[in-house]
Protein backbone atom coordinates (compact mmCIF):
# COMPACT_ATOMS: atom_id res chain seq x y z
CA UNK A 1 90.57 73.84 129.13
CA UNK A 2 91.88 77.23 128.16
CA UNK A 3 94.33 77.32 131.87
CA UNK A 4 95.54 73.79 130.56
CA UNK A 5 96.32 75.52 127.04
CA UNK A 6 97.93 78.45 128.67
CA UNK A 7 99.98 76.31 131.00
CA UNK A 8 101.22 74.07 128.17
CA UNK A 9 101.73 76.77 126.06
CA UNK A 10 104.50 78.27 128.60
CA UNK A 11 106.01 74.98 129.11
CA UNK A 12 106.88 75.27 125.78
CA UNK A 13 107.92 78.07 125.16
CA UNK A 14 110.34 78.15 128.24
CA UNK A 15 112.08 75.07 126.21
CA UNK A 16 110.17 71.96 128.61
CA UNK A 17 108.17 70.78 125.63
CA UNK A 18 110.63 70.89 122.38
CA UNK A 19 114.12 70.35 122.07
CA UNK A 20 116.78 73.07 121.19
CA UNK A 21 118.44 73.63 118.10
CA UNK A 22 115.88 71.95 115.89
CA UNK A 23 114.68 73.85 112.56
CA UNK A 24 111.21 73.34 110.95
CA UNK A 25 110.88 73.96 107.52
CA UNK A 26 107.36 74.82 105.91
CA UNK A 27 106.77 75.11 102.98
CA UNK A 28 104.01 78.06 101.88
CA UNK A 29 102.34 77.25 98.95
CA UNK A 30 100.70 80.24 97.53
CA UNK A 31 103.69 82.49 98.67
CA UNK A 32 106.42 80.51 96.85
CA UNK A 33 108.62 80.49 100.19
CA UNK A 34 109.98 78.90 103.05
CA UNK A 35 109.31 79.15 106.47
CA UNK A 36 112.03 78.71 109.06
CA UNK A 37 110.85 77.83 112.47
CA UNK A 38 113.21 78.00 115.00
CA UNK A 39 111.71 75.20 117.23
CA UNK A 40 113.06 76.19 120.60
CA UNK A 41 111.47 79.78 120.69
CA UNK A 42 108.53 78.74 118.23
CA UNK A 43 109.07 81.55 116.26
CA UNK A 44 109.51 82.39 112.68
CA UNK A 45 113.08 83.14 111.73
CA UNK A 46 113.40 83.47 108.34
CA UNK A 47 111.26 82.83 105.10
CA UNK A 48 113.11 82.79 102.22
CA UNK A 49 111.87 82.55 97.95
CA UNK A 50 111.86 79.41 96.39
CA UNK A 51 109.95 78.34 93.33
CA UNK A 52 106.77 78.49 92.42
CA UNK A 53 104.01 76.57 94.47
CA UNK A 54 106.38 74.76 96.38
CA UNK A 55 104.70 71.63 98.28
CA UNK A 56 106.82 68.35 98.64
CA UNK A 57 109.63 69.25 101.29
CA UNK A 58 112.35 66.94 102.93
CA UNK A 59 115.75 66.84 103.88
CA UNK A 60 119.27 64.39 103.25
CA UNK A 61 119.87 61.70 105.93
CA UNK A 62 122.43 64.16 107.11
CA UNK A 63 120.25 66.89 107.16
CA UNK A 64 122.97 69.32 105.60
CA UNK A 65 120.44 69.89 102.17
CA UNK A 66 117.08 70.96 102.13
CA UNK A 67 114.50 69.46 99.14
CA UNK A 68 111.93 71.36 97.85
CA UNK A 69 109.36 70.48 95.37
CA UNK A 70 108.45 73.54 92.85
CA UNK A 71 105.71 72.06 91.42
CA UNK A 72 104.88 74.93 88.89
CA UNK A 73 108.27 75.07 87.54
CA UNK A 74 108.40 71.47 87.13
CA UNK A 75 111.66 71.06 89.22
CA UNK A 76 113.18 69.86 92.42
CA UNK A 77 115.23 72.47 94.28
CA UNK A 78 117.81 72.05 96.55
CA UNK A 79 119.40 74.12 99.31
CA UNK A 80 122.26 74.42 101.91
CA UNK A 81 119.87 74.02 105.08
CA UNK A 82 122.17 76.32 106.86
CA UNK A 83 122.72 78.64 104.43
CA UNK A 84 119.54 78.44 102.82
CA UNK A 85 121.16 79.01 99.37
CA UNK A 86 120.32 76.90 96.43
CA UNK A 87 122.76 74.35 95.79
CA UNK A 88 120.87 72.69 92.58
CA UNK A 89 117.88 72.69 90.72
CA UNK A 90 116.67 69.07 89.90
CA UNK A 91 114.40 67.37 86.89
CA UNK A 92 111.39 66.35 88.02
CA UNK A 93 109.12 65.43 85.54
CA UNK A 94 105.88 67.75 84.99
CA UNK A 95 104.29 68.98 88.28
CA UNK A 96 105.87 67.32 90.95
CA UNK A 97 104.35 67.28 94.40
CA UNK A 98 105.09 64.57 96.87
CA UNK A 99 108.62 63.16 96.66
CA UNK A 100 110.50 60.38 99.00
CA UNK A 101 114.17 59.96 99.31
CA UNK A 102 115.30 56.14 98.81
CA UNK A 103 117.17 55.17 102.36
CA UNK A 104 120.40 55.14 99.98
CA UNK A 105 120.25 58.81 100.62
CA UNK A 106 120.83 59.22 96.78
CA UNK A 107 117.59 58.23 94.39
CA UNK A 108 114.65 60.58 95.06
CA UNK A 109 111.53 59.07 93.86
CA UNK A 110 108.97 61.84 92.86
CA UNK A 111 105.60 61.73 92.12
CA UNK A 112 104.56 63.65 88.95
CA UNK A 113 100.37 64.50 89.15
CA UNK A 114 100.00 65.82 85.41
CA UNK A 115 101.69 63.18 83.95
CA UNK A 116 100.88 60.21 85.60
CA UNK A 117 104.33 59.03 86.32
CA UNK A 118 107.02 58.54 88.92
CA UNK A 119 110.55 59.95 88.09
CA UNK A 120 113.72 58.68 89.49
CA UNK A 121 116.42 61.22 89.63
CA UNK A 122 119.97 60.72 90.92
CA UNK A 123 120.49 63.54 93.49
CA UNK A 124 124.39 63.22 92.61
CA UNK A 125 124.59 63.19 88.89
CA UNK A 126 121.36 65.18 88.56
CA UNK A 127 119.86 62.99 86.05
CA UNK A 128 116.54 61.29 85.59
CA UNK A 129 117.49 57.43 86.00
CA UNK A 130 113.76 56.20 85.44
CA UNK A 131 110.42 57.31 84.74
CA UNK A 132 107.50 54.54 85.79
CA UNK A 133 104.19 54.81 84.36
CA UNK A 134 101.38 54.89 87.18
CA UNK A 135 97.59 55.74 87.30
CA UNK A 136 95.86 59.23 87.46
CA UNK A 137 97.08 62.18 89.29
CA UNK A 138 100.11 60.64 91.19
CA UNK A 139 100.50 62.10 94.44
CA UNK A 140 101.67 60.01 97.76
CA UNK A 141 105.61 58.76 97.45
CA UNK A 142 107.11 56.30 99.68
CA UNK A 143 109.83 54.24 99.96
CA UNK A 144 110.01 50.79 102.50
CA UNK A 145 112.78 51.05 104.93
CA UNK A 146 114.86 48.15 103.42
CA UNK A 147 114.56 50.09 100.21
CA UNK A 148 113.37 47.41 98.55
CA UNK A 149 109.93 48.71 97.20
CA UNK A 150 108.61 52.48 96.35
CA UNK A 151 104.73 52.87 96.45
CA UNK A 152 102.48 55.67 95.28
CA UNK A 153 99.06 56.72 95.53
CA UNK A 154 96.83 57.83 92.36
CA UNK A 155 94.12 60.27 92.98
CA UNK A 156 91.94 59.53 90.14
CA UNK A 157 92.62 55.77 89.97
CA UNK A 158 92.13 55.04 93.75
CA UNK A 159 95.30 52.57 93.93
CA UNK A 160 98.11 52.45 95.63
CA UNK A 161 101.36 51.48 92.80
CA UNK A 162 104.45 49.22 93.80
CA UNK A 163 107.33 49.34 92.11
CA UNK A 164 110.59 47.58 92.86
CA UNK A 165 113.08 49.59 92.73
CA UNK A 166 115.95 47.50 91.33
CA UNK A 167 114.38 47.33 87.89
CA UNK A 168 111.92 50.09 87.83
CA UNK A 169 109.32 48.08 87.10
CA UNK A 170 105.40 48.50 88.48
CA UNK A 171 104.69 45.27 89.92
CA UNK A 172 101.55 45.50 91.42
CA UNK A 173 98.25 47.51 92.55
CA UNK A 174 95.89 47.36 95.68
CA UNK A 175 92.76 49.56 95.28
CA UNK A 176 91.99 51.91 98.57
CA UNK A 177 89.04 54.00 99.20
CA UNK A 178 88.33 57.37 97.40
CA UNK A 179 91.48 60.01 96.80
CA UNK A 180 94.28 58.57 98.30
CA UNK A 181 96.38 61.63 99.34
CA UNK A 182 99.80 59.81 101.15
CA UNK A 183 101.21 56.98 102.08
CA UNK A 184 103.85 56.39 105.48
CA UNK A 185 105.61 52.94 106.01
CA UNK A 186 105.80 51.25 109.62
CA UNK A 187 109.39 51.51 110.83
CA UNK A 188 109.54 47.85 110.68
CA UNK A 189 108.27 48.14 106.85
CA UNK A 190 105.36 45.51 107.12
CA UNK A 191 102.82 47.52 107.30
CA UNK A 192 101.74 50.78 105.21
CA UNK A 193 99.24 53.13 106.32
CA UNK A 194 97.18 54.98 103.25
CA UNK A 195 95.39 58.15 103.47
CA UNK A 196 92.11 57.99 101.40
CA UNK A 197 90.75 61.81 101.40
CA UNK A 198 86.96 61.35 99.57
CA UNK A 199 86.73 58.07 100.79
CA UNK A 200 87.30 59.59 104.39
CA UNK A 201 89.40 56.17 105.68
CA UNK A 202 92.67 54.85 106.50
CA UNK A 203 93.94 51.76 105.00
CA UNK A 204 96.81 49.68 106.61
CA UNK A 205 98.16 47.52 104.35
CA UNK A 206 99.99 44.25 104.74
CA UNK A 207 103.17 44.91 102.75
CA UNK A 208 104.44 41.53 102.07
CA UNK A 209 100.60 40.39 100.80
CA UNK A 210 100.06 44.19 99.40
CA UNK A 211 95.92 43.59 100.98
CA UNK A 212 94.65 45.80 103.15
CA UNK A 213 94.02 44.00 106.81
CA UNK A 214 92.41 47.10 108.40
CA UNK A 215 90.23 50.31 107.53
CA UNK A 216 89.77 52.53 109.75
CA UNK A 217 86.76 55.33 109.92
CA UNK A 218 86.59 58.79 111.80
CA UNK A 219 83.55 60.30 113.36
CA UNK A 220 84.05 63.98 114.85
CA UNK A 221 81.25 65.47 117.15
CA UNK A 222 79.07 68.00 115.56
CA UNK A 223 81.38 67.59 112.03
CA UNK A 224 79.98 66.39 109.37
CA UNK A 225 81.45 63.63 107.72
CA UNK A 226 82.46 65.12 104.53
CA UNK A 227 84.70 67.14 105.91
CA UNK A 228 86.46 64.73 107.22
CA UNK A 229 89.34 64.21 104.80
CA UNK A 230 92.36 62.31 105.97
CA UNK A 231 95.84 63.15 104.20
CA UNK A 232 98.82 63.40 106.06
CA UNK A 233 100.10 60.56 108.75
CA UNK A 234 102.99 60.08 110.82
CA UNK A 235 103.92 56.96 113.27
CA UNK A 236 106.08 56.92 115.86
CA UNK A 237 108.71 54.94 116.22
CA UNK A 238 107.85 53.34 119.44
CA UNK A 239 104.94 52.16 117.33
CA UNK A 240 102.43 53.94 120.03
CA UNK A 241 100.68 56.40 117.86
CA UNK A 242 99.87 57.32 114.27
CA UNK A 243 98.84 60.98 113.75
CA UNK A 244 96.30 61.42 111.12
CA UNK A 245 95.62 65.27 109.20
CA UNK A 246 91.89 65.19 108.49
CA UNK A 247 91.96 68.20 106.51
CA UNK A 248 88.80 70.64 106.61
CA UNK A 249 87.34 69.15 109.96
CA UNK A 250 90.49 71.04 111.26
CA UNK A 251 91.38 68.13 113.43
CA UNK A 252 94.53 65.92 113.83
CA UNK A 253 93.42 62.07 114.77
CA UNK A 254 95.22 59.75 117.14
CA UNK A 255 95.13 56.91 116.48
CA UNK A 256 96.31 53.68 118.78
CA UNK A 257 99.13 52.03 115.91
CA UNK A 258 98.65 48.62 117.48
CA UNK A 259 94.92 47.89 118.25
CA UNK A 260 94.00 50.92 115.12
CA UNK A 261 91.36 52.67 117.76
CA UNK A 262 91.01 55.94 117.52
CA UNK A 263 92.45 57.74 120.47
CA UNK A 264 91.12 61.63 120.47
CA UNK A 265 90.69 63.92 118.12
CA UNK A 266 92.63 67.19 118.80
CA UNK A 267 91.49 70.65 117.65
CA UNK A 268 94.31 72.52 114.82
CA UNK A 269 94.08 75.12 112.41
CA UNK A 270 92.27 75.45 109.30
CA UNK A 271 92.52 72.82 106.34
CA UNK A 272 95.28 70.66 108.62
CA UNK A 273 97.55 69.24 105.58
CA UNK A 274 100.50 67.94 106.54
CA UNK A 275 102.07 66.78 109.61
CA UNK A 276 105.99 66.46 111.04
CA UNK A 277 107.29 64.75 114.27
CA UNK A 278 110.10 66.36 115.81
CA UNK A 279 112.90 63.73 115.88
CA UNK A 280 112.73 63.36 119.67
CA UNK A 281 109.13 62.65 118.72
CA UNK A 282 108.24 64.84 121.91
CA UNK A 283 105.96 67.24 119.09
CA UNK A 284 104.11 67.43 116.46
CA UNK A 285 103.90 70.13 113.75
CA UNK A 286 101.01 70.34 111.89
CA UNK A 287 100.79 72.77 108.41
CA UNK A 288 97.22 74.37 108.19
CA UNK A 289 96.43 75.91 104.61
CA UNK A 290 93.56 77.93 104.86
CA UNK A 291 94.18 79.77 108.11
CA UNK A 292 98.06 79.74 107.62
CA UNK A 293 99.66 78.78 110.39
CA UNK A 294 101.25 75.94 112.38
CA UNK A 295 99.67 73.97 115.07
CA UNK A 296 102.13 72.79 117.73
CA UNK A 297 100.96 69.59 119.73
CA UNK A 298 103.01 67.99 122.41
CA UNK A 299 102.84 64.49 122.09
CA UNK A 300 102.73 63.52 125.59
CA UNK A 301 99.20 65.36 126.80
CA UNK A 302 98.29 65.43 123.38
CA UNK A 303 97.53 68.87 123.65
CA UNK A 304 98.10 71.78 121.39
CA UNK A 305 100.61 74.16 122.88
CA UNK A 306 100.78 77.13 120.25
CA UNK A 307 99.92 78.36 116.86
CA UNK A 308 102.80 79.55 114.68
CA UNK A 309 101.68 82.05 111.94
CA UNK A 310 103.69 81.44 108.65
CA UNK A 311 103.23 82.31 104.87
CA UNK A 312 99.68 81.53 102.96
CA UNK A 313 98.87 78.15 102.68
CA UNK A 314 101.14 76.03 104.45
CA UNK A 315 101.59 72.36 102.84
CA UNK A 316 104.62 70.55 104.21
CA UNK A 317 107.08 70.46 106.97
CA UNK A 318 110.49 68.89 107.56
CA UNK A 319 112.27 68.94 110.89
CA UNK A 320 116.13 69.40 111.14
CA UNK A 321 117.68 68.18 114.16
């Protein structure tokens, strides 16, 4: 086990595993900055301030600005991703911490936990555009890929919201198991798969009937059960896999997207949060709070290859081609 972790580990790092000139962005929570990752070398670059407990993190469709939730100073911040100089600072509503970016590539839809809303702010004009109430403790943001529909997940309320997002307007509710943390649309949009973090479950959810058609359950060897606390997911586009961040069990789930089996359960850092496919989807990156650092798992052996110390308590990533 550890040769096969060695070996892997050099493939990477001698450039077999991961693409050049990609950039992973982390964003450290308790350190109010930024990690820079340069993802050829797997090496920290840069970390540069931002504001205060920043968490949500994404980037444009052209990847030239950087979003950054700062959820204690109630704003959105923006940066030049090359640069890495703020370009804006964005209304948010009160303590934003998972956002989504509408496929328009201009309405960010932002989930706002203390005041049990969704904002909608115009990246352009910088104004807030909408403001949809939703249940307790907001927290998981998507939006379908025909842009048709938004959907977040409230903590406290167990539900997962739709809104359409031509009038703004909440249109319906499907209750999922305890905590829902995030939510992640197929590529296809007909299916949404819903982290539930108490409850310890995945739901996938027919979109177009908004029911839930499959739940499905984790069991680690010699972990027990309450520690298994699924948040972040990401699918592949080939539909293969869904990778599933099961929190203080320190292990990332893979999961079979088609038959919903679960695959293997592969071994991270502490308090695994979030998760980010690189856009060859050769790698994943996975944030790890507690211990601080990123896990680095090639997709294809579904191996970890390396750890990647960053700032204290790593929450989200975003890869830049």
């Amino acid at each position: 086990m550890f040769y096969r972790l060695w070996l892997s580990a050099m493939l990477t790092v001698c450039g077999v595993s991961v693409a050049a000139a990609q950039t992973v962005f982390v964003s450290n929570e308790k350190d109010d900055t930024v990690s820079v990752i340069d993802a050829e070398t797997l090496e920290v670059v840069k970390t540069f301030d931002v504001g205060q407990r920043p968490r949500g993190i994404t980037l444009s469709k052209d990847f030239s600005k950087l979003y950054v939730c700062a959820s204690d100073d109630d704003r959105v911040e923006v940066y030049d991703s090359e640069t890495l100089e703020k370009i804006a600072d964005l209304p948010s509503g009160a303590d934003p911490e998972q956002f989504y970016k509408h496929p328009n590539d201009r309405h960010l839809y932002i989930s706002n936990e203390d005041d049990n809303i969704v904002t909608v702010v115009d990246v352009e004009t910088r104004e807030v555009i909408a403001q949809v109430d939703v249940g307790v403790e907001p927290e998981g943001m998507a939006v379908s890929p025909d842009g048709k529909i938004a959907v977040n997940t409230s903590e406290t309320t167990n539900m997962v919201h739709w809104i359409d997002t031509e009038s703004y307007e909440l249109v319906d509710n499907t209750l999922v198991d305890q905590r829902p943390r995030h939510a992640e649309f197929k590529d296809d949009g007909a299916l949404l798969w819903v982290s539930s973090e108490i409850g310890g479950t995945v739901a996938v959810i027919d979109v177009p009937k908004r029911e839930i058609i499959q739940t499905i359950n984790f069991e680690i060897p010699g972990i027990h059960k309450d520690r298994v606390q699924p948040v972040g997911i990401k699918l592949t586009a080939d539909g293969k896999y869904a990778f599933i961040a099961l929190g203080p069990s320190n292990h990332v789930a893979v999961v079979d997207a088609k038959t919903y089996e679960v695959l293997d359960y592969i071994l991270v850092g502490r308090r695994v949060w979030h998760l980010a496919l690189s856009p060859d989807e050769s790698v994943v990156f996975t944030t790890n709070g507690v211990s601080g650092d990123v896990t680095v798992i090639d997709v294809e052996s579904l191996e970890p290859t390396k750890s990647i110390k960053v700032g204290r308590y790593p929450w989200g990533a975003a890869v830049k081609p």
